[in-house]
Protein backbone atom coordinates (compact mmCIF):
# COMPACT_ATOMS: atom_id res chain seq x y z
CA UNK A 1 -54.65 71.59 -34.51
CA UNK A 2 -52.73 69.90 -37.00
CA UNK A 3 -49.27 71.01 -35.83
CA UNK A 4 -50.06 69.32 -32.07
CA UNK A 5 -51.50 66.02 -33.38
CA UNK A 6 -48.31 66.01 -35.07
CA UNK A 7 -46.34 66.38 -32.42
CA UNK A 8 -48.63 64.30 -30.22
CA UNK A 9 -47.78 61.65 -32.88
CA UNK A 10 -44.21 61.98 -33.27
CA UNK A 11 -43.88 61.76 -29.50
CA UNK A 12 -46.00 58.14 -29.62
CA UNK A 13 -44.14 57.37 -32.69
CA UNK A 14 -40.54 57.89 -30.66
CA UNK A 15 -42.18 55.67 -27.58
CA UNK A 16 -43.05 53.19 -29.68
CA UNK A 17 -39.98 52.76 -32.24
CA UNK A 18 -38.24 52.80 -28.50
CA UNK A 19 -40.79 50.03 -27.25
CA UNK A 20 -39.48 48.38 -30.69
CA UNK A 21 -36.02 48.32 -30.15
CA UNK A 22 -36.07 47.09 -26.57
CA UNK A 23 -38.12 44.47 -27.22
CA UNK A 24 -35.76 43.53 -30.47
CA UNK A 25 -32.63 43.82 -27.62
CA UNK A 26 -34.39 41.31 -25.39
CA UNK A 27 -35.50 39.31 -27.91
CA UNK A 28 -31.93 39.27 -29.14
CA UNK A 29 -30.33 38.58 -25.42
CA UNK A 30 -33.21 35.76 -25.18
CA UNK A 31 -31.87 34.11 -28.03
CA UNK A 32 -28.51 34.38 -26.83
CA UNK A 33 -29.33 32.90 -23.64
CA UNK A 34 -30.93 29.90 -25.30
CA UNK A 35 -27.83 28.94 -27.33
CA UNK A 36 -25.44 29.88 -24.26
CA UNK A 37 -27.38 28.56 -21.56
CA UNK A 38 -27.11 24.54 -22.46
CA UNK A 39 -23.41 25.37 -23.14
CA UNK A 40 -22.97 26.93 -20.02
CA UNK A 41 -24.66 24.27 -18.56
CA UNK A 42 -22.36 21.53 -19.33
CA UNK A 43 -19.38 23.47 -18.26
CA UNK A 44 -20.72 24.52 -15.21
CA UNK A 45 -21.28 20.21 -14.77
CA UNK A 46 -18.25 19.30 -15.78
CA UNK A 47 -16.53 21.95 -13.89
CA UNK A 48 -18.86 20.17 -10.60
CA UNK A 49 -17.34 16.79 -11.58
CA UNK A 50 -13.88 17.52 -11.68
CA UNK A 51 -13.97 19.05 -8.61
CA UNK A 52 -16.01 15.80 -7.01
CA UNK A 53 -13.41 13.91 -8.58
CA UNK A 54 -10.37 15.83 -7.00
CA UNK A 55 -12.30 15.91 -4.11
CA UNK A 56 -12.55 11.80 -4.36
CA UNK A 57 -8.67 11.05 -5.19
CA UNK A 58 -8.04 13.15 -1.93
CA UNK A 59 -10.04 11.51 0.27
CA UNK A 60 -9.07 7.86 -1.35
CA UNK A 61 -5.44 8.79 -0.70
CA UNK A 62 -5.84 9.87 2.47
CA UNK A 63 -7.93 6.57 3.48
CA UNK A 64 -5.23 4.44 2.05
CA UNK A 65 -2.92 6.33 4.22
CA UNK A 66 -4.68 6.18 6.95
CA UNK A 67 -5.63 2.17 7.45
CA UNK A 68 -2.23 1.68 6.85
CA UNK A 69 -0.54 4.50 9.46
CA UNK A 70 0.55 1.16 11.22
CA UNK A 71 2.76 -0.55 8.55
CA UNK A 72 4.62 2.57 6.94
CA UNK A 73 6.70 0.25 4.98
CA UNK A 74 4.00 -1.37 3.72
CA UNK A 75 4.35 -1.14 -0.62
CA UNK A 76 0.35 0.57 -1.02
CA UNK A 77 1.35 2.87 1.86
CA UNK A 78 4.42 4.02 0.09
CA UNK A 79 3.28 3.84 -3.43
CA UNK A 80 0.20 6.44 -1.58
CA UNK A 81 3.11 8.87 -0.20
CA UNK A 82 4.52 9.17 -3.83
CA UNK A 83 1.07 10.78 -4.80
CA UNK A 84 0.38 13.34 -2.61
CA UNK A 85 2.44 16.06 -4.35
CA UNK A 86 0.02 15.80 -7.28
CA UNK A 87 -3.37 14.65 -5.26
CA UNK A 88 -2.91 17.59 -2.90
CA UNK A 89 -1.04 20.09 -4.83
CA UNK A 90 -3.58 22.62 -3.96
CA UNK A 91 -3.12 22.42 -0.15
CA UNK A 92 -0.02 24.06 1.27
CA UNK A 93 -0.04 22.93 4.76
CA UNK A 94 -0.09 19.13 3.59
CA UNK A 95 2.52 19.58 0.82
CA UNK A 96 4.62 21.22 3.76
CA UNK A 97 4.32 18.81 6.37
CA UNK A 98 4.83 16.24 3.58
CA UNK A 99 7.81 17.79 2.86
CA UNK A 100 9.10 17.26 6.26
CA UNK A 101 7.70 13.70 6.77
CA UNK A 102 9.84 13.08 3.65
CA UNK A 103 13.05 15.08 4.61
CA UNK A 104 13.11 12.84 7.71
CA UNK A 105 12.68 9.54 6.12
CA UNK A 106 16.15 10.42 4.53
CA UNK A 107 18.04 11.07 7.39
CA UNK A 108 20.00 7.93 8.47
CA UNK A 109 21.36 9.19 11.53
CA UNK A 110 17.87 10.79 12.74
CA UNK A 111 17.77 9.92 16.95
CA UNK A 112 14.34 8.30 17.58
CA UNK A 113 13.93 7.58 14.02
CA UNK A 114 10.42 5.53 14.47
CA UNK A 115 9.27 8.11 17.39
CA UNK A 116 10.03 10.98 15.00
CA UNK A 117 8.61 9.06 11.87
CA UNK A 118 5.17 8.17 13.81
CA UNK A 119 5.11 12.26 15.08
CA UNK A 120 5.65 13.57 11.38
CA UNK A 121 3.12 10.93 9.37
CA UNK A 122 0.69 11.45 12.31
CA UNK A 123 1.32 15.66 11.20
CA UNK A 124 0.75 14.98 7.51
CA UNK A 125 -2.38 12.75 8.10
CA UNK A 126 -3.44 15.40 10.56
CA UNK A 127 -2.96 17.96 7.99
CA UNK A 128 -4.62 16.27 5.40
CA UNK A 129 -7.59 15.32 7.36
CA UNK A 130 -8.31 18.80 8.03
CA UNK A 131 -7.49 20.02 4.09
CA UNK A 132 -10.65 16.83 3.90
CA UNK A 133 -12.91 18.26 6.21
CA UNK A 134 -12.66 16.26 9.06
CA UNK A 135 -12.05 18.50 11.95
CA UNK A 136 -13.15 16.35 14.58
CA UNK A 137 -9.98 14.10 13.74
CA UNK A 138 -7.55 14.37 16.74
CA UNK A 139 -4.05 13.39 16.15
CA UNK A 140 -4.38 11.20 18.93
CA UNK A 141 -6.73 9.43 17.24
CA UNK A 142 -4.32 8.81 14.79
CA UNK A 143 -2.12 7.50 16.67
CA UNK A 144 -4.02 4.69 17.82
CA UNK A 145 -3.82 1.89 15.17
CA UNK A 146 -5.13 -1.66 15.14
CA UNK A 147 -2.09 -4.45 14.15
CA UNK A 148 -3.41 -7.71 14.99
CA UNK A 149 -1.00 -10.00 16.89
CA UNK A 150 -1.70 -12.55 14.11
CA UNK A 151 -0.41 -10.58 11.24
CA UNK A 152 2.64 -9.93 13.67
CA UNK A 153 2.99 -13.82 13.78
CA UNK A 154 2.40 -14.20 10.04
CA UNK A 155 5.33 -11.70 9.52
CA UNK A 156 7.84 -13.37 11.67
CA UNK A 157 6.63 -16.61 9.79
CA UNK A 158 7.65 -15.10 6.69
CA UNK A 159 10.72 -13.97 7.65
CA UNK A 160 11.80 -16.88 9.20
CA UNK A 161 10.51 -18.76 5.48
CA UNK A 162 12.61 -16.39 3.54
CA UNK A 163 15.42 -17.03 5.87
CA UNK A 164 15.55 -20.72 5.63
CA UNK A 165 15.42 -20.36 2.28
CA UNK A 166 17.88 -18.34 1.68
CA UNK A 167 19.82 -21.11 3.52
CA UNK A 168 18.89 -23.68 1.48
CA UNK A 169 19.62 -22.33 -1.96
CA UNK A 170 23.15 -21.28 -0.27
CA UNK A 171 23.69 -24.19 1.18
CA UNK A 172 22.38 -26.09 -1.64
CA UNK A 173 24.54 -24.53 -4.25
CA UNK A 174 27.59 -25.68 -2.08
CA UNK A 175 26.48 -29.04 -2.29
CA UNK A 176 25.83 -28.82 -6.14
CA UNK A 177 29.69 -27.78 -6.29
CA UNK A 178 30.39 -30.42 -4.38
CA UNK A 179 28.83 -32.96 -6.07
CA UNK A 180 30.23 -31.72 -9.46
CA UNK A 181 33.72 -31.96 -7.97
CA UNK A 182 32.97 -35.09 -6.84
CA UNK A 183 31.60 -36.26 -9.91
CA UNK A 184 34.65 -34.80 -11.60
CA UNK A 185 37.03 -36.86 -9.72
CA UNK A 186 35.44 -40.00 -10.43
CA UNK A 187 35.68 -39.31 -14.23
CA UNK A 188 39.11 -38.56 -14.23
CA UNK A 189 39.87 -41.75 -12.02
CA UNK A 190 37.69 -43.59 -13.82
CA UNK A 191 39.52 -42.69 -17.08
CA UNK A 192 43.11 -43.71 -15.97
């Protein structure tokens, strides 16, 4: 009777050095997970942030881009074109239609150049309004723009300004010359 309680007992004794040891391995992974876990945490949120961020730049771009589809030679709406290779360097389709939009703006003897400008920004903002999420966006849509007659006036104003002021300073300096000579002459006749 000895020998079996014996081996009753060496049997408990295994289950329970067993019971031991698994509860030493999860007390051991529990601890692990309580260091790691605020550590994982933070990644995982800054990870979230940079992506919200990207996410953000992108759709700021784009917006800038878009409100000014109708004045592409306007210096915000350029300066915006010279960031999408980095904003959008994750999207394909938009670098590639960028790509063309910018190939085109280089070609001087393009036929149609504003009809085939307006066609290839009106792809890229396409493009990049669908990299954005917004798939309801027709390129139609983007066609239409809003240019008030009164900032057409106020440009023309301006022109004409920096026209008549070029002719002034032109003009001007020939009358300075002429005054100098002038002046000049009257010296030296003044001094014989």
């Amino acid at each position: 009777m000895t020998k079996a309680v014996e081996a009753v007992m060496t049997a408990k004794d295994y289950f329970e050095i067993v019971f031991w040891i698994v509860s030493l391995l999860i007390l051991c992974v529990t601890a692990l997970a309580v260091y790691f876990a605020p550590l994982k945490a933070v990644e995982i949120g800054r990870k979230l942030n940079d992506e919200q961020n990207q996410q953000k730049v992108k759709s700021d771009l784009f917006l800038t881009l878009f409100s000014l589809r109708g004045s592409p030679v306007a210096h915000t709406f350029v300066n915006a074109l010279n960031q999408i290779d980095i904003v959008f360097q994750d999207q394909p389709k938009v670098l590639i239609a960028w790509g063309k939009y910018y190939d085109s703006l280089h070609q001087k003897n393009l036929s149609n150049q504003d009809e085939t400008w307006s066609l290839l920004r009106t792809e890229l903002l396409s493009e990049m309004a669908h990299s954005l999420g917004y798939e309801k966006l027709k390129q139609a849509d983007i066609l239409k723009n809003y240019y008030p007659e009164g900032h057409l006036n106020q440009s023309r104003e301006d022109i004409e300004y920096n026209q008549a002021s070029k002719r002034f300073f032109e003009t001007g300096s020939d009358l300075h010359e002429i005054l100098i000579e002038n002046a000049n002459r009257n010296l030296i006749n003044q001094t014989q």
